[in-house]
Protein backbone atom coordinates (compact mmCIF):
# COMPACT_ATOMS: atom_id res chain seq x y z
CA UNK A 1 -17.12 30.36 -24.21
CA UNK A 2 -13.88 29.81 -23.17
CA UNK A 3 -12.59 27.44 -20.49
CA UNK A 4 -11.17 29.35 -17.43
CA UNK A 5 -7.02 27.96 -17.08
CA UNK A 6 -6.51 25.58 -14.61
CA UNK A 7 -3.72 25.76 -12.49
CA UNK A 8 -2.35 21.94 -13.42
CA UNK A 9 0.09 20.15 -10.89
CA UNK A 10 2.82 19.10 -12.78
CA UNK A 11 4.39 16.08 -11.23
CA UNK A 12 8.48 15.36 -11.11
CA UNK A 13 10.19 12.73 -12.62
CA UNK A 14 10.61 11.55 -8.64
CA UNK A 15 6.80 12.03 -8.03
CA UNK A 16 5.60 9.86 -11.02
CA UNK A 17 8.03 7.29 -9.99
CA UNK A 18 6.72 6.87 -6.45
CA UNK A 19 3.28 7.04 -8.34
CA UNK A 20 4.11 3.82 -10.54
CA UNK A 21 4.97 1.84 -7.42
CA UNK A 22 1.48 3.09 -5.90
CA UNK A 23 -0.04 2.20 -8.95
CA UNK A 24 1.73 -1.45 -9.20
CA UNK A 25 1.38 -1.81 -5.43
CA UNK A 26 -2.33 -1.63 -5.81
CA UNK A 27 -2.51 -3.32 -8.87
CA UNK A 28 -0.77 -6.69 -7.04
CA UNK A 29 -2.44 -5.97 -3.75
CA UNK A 30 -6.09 -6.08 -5.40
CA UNK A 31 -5.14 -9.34 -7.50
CA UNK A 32 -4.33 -11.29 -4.29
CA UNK A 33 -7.29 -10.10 -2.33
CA UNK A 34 -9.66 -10.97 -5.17
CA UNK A 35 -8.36 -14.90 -5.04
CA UNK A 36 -8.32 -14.64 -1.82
CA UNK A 37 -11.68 -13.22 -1.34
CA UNK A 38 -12.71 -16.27 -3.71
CA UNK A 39 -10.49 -19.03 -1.76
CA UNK A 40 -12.42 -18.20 1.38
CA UNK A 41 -15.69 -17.86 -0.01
CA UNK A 42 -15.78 -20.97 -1.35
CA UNK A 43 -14.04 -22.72 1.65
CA UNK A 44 -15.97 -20.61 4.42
CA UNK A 45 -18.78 -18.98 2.93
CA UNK A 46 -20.51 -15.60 2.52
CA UNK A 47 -18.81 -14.88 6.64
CA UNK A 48 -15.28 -16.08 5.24
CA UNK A 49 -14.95 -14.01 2.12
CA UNK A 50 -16.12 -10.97 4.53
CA UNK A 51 -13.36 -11.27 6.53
CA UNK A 52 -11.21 -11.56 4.15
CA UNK A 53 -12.37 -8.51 2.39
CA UNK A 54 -12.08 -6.41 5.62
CA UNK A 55 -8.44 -7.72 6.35
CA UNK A 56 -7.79 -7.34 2.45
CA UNK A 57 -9.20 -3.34 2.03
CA UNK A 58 -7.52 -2.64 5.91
CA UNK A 59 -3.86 -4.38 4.35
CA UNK A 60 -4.13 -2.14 1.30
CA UNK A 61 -4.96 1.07 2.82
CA UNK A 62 -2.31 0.41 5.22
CA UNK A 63 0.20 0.77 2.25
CA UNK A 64 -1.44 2.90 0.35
CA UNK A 65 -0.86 5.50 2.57
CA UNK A 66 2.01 4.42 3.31
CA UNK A 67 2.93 4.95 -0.46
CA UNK A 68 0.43 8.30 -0.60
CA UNK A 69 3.05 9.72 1.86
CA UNK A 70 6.11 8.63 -0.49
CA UNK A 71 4.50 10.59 -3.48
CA UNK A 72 4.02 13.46 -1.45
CA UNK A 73 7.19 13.67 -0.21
CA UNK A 74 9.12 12.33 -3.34
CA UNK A 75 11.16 15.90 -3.79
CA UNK A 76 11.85 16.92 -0.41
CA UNK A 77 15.68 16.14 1.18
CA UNK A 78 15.74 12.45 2.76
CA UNK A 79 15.43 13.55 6.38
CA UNK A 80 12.11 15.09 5.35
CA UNK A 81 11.44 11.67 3.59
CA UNK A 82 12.97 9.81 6.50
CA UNK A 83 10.32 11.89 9.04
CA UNK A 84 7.81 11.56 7.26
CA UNK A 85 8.10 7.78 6.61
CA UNK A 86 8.56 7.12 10.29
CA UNK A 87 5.57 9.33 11.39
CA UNK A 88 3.02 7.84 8.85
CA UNK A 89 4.55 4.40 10.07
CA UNK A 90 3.92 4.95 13.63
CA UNK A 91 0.49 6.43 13.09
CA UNK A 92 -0.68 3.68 10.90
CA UNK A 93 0.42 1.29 13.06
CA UNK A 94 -1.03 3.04 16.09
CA UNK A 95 -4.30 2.90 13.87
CA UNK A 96 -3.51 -0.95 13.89
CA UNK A 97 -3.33 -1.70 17.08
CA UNK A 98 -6.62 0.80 17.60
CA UNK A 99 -8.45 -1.61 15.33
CA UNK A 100 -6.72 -5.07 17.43
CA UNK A 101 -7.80 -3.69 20.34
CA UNK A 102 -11.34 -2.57 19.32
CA UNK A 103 -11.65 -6.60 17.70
CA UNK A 104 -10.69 -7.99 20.96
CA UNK A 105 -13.23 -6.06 22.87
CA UNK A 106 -15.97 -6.90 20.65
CA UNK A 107 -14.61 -10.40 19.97
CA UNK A 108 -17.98 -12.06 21.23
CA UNK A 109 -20.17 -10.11 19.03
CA UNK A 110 -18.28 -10.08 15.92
CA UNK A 111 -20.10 -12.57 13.47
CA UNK A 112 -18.77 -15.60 11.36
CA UNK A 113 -15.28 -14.01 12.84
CA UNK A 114 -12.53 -15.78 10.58
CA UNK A 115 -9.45 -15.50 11.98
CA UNK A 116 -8.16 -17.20 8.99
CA UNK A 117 -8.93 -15.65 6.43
CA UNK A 118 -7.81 -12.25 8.59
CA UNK A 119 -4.11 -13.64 8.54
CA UNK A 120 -3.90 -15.67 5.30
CA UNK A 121 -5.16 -12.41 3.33
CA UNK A 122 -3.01 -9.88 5.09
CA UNK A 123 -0.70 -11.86 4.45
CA UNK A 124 -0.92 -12.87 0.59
CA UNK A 125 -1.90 -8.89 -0.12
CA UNK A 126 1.51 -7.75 1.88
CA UNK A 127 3.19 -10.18 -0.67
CA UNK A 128 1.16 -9.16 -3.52
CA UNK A 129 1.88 -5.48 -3.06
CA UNK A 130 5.50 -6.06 -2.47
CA UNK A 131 5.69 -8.57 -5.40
CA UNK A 132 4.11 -6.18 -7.53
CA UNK A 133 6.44 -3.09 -6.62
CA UNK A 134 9.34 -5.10 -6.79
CA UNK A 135 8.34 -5.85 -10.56
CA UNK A 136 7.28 -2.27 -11.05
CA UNK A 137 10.72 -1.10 -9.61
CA UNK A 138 12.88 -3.10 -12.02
CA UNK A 139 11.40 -1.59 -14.72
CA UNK A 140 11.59 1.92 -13.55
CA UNK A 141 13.74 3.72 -15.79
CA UNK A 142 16.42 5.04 -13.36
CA UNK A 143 19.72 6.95 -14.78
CA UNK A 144 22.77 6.30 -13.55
CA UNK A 145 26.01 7.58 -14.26
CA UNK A 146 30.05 7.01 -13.08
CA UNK A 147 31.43 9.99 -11.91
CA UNK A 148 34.22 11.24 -14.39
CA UNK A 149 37.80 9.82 -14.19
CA UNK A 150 40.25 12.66 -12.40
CA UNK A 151 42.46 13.68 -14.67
CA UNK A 152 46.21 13.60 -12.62
């Protein structure tokens, strides 16, 4: 029998760029959160490695949409990049301050809180991530050419 054809999405040399800094980006940001999750959970227990999973998984979605967006957008003209960018920026850190504000009210109720382990692995996974592109990025293989002499 044979297989029906699937329409495959073929992605641009732009796209699988912006997808190997998404890929490096959460490759780093895991890493961190892992030690961290292990740092706290030996120094604060079972409530200190949950904390710092919850601030680890929040920091990493953050950028990973963040960096969803970028691969979406990856072939459009920069002030389609630009607006985009800014709106996924404002939105997710709208979302943020949703969460901050929802952890305040609830502050009395929230168990083995850790505010801690919050910081220090939001922190750490920011650099992670960043670390991680920034290594990704210098190997990307990038063309780049003079323009040709004029000829007077």
């Amino acid at each position: 029998m044979p297989r029906p054809e699937r329409s495959a999405r073929r992605t641009t040399v732009l796209q699988a760029r912006a997808i190997r800094l998404l890929n490096g980006g959460l490759l780093g940001g895991h890493l961190v959160m892992l030690v961290c999750v292990a740092v706290f959970g030996i120094a604060s227990g079972p409530y200190g490695a949950l904390w710092s999973v919850l601030s680890g998984l929040v920091t990493v979605l953050f950028f990973t949409i963040g960096q969803g967006i970028q691969v979406l957008v990856a072939d459009a003209d920069a002030k389609t990049v630009f607006a985009a960018s800014m709106t996924s920026y404002l939105l997710r850190a709208a979302a943020l301050g949703g969460l901050l504000a929802w952890a305040q009210a609830w502050n009395g109720r929230l168990v083995g809180l850790n505010p801690v382990a919050i910081a220090v692995t939001a922190i750490a996974v920011v650099i992670g991530w960043l670390g991680a592109e920034i290594f990704v990025f210098t190997r990307l293989r990038i063309p780049s050419f003079d323009p040709p002499d004029d000829p007077r």
